[in-house]
N, C-alpha and C. Protein backbone atom coordinates (compact mmCIF):
# COMPACT_ATOMS: atom_id res chain seq x y z
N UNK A 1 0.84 -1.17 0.00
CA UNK A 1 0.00 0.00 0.00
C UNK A 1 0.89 1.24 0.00
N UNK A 2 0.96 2.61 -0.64
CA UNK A 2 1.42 3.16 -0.71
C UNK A 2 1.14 4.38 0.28
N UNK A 3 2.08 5.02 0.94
CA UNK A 3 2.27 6.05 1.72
C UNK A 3 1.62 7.31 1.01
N UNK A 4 0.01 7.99 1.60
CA UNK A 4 -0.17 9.03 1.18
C UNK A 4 0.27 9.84 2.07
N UNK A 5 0.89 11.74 1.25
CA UNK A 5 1.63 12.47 2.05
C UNK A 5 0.51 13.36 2.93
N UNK A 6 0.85 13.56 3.54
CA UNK A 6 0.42 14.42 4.89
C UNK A 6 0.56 16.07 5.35
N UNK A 7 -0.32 16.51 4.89
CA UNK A 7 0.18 18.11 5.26
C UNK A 7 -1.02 19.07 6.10
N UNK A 8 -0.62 19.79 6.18
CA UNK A 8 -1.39 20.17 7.62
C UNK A 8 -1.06 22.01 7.33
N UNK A 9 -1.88 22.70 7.50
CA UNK A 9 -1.82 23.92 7.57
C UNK A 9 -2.48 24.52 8.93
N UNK A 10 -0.53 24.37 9.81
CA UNK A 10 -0.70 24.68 11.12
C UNK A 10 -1.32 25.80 12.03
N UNK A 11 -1.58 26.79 10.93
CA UNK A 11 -2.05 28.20 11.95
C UNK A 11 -3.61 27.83 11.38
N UNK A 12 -4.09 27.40 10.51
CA UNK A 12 -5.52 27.06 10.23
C UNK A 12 -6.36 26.04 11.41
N UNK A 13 -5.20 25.21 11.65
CA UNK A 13 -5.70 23.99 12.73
C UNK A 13 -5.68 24.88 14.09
N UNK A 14 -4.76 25.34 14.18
CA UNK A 14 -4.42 26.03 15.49
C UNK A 14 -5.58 27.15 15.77
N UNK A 15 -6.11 27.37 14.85
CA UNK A 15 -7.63 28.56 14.65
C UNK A 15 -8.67 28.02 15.04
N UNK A 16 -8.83 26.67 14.11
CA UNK A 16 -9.70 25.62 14.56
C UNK A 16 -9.98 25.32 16.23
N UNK A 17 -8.90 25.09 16.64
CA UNK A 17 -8.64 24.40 17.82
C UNK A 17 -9.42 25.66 18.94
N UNK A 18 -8.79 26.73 18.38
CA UNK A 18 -9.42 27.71 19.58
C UNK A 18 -10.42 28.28 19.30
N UNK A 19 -11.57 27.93 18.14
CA UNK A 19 -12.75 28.55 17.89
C UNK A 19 -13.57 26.75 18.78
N UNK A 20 -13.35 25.61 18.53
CA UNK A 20 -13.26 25.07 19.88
C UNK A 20 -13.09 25.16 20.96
N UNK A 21 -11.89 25.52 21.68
CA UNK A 21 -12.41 26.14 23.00
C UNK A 21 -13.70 27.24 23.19
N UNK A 22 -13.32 27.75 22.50
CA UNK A 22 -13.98 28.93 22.94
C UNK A 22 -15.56 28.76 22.91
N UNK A 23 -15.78 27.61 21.85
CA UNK A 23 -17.56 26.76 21.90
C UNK A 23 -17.40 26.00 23.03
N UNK A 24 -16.16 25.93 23.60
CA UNK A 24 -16.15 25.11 25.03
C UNK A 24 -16.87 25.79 26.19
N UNK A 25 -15.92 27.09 25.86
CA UNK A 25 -16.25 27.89 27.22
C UNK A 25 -17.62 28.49 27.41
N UNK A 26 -17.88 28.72 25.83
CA UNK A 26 -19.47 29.15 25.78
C UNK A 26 -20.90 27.73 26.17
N UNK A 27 -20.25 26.86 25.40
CA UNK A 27 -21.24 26.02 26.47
C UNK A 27 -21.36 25.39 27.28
N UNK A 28 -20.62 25.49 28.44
CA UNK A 28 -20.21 25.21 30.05
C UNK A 28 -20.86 26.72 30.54
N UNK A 29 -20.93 27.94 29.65
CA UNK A 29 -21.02 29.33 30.34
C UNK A 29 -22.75 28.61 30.11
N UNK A 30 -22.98 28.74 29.50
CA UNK A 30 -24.78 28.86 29.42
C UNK A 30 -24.86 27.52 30.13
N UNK A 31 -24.56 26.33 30.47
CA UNK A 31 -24.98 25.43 30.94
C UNK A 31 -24.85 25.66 32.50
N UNK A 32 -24.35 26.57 33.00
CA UNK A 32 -24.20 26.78 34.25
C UNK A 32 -25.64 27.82 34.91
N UNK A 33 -25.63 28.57 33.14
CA UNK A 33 -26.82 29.87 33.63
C UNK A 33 -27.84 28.90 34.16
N UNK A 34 -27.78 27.90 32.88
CA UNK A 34 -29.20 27.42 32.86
C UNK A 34 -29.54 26.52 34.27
N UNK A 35 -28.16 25.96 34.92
CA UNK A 35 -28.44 25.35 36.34
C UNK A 35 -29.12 26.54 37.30
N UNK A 36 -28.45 27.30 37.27
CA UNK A 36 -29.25 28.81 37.95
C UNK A 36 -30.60 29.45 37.73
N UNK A 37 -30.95 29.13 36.78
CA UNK A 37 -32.38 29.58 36.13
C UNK A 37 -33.05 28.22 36.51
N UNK A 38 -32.75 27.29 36.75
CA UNK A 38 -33.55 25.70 36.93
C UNK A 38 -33.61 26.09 38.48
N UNK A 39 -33.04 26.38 39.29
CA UNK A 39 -32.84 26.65 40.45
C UNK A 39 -33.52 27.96 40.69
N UNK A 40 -34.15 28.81 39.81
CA UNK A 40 -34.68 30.32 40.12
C UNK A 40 -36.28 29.63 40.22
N UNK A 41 -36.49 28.76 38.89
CA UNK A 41 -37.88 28.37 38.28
C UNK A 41 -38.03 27.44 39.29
N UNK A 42 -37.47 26.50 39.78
CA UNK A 42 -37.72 25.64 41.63
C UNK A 42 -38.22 26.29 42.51
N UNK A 43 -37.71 27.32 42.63
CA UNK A 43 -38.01 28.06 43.82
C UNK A 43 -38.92 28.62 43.37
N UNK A 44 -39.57 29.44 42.20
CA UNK A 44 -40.46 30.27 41.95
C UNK A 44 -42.11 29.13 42.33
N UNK A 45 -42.01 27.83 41.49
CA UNK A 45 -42.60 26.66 41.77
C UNK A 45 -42.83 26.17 43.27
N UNK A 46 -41.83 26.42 43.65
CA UNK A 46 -42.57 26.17 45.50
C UNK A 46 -43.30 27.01 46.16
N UNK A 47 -43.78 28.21 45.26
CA UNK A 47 -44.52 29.28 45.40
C UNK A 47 -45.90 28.88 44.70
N UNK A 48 -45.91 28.13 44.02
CA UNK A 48 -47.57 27.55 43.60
C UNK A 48 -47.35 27.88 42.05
N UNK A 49 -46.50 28.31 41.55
CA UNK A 49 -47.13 28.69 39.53
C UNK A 49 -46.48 27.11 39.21
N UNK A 50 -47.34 26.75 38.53
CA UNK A 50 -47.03 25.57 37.97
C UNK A 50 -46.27 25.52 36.56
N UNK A 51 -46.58 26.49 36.07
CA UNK A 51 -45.93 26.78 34.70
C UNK A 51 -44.59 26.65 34.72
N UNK A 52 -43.81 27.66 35.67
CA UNK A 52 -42.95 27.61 35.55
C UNK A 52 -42.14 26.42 36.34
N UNK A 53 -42.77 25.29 36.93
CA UNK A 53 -42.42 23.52 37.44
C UNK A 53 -41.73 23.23 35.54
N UNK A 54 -42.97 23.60 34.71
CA UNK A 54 -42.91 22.73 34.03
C UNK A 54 -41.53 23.24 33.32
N UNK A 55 -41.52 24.27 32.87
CA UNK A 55 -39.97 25.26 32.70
C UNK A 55 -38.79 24.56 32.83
N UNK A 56 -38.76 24.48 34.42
CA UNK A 56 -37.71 23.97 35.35
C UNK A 56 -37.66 22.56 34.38
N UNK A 57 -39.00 21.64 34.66
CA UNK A 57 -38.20 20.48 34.07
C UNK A 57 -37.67 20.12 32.51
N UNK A 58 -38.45 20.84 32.12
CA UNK A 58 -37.78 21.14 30.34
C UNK A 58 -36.05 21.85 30.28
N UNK A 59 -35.79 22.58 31.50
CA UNK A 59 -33.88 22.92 30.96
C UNK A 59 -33.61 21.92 31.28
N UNK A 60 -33.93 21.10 32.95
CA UNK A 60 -33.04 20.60 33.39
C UNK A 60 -32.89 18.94 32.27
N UNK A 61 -33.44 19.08 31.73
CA UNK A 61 -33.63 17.89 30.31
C UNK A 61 -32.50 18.66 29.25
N UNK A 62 -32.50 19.91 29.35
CA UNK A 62 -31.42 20.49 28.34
C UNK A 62 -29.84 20.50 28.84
N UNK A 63 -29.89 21.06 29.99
CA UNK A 63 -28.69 21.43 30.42
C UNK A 63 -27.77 20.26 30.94
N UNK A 64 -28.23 19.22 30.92
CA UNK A 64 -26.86 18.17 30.61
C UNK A 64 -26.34 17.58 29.23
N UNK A 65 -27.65 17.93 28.09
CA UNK A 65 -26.95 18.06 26.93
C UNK A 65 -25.69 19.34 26.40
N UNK A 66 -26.32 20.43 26.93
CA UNK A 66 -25.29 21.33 26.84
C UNK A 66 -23.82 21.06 27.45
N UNK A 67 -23.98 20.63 28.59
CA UNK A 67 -22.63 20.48 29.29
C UNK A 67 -22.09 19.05 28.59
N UNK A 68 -22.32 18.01 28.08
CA UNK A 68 -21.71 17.81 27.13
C UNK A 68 -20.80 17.53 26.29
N UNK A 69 -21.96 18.59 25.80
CA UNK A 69 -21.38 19.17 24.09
C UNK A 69 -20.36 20.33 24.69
N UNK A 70 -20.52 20.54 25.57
CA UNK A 70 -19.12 21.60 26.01
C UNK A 70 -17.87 21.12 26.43
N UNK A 71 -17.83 19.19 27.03
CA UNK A 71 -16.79 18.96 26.70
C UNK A 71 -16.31 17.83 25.78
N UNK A 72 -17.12 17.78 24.79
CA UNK A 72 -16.89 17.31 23.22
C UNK A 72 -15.97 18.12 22.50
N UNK A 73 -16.39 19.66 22.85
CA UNK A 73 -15.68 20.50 22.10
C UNK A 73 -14.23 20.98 22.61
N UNK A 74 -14.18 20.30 23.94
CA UNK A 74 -13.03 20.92 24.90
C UNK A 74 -12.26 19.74 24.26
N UNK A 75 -12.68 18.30 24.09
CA UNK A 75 -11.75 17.30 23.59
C UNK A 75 -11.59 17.62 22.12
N UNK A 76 -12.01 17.90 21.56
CA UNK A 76 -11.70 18.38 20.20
C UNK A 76 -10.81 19.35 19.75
N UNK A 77 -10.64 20.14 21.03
CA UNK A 77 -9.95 21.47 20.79
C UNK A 77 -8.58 20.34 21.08
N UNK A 78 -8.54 19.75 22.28
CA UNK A 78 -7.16 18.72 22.39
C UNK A 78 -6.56 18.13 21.52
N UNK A 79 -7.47 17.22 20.75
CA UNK A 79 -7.11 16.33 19.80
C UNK A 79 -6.72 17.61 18.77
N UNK A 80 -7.20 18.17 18.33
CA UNK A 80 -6.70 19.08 17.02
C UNK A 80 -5.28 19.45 17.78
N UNK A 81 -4.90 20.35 19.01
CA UNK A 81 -3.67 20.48 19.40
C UNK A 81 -2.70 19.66 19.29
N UNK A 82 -3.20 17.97 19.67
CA UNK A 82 -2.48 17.07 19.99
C UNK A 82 -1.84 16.73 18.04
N UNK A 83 -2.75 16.64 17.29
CA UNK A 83 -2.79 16.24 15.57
C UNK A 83 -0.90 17.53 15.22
N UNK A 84 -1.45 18.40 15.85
CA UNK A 84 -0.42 19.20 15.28
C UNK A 84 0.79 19.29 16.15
N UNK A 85 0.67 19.14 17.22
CA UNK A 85 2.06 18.33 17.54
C UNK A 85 2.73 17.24 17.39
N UNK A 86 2.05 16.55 17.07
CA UNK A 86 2.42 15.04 16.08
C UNK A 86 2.75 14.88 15.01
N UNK A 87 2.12 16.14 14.08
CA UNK A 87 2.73 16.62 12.71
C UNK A 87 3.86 17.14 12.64
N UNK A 88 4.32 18.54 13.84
CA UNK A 88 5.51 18.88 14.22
C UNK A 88 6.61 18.22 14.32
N UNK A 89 6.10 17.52 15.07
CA UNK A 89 7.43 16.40 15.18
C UNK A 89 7.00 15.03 14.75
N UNK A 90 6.77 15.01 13.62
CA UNK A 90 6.88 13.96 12.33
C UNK A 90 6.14 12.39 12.76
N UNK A 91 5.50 12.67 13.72
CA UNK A 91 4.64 11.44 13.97
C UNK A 91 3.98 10.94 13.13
N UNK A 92 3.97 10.03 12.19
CA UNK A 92 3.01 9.49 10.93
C UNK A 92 1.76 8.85 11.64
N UNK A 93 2.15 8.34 12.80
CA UNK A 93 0.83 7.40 13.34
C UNK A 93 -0.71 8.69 14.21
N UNK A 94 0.34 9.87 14.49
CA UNK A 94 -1.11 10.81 14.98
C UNK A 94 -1.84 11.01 13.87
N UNK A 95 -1.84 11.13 12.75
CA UNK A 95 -2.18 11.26 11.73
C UNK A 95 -3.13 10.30 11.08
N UNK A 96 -2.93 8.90 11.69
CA UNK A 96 -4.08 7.93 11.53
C UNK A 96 -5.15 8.53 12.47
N UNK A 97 -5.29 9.21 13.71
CA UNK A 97 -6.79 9.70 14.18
C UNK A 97 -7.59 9.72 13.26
N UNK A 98 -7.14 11.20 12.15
CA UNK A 98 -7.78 11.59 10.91
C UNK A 98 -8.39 11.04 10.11
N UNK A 99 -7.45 9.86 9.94
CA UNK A 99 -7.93 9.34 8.20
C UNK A 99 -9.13 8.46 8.21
């Protein structure tokens, strides 16, 4: 089987990687609001509005999908870091992640 070549355009990945974090940090940031707002709509609910019970239980159904997907994207931001240090220093096998 023949060796296909490998190239990598390091400040593109490295862009990648931190528009990843940064979907990291944003959804750990809202998944935290939303524990706080599940916790506002509880308490508002032990006050008798039922509406907002039902509120409460519709995030708290969301907000462990969010958190997550916030660290899907935190491992993603890794692995892309990790891809290009493996490219750096001539690792052929990090490069199977990819293919």
């Amino acid at each position: 089987m023949a060796s296909a070549d490998v190239s990598m355009n390091i400040p593109d990945v490295e862009n990648m990687a931190n528009v990843f974090g940064t979907m990291a940090d944003v959804a750990k940031a809202i998944a935290k609001a939303l524990q706080i707002i599940i916790m506002t709509l509880k308490a508002v609910a032990f006050l008798g509005l039922i509406g907002t019970a039902a509120i409460a239980m519709f995030l708290e159904r969301i907000q462990p999908a969010i958190e997550k997907l916030g660290e899907k994207f935190e491992e993603l931001k890794f692995d892309l870091f990790g891809a290009i240090v493996s490219y750096r220093d001539g690792d052929s096998s990090g490069s199977q992640r990819f293919a």
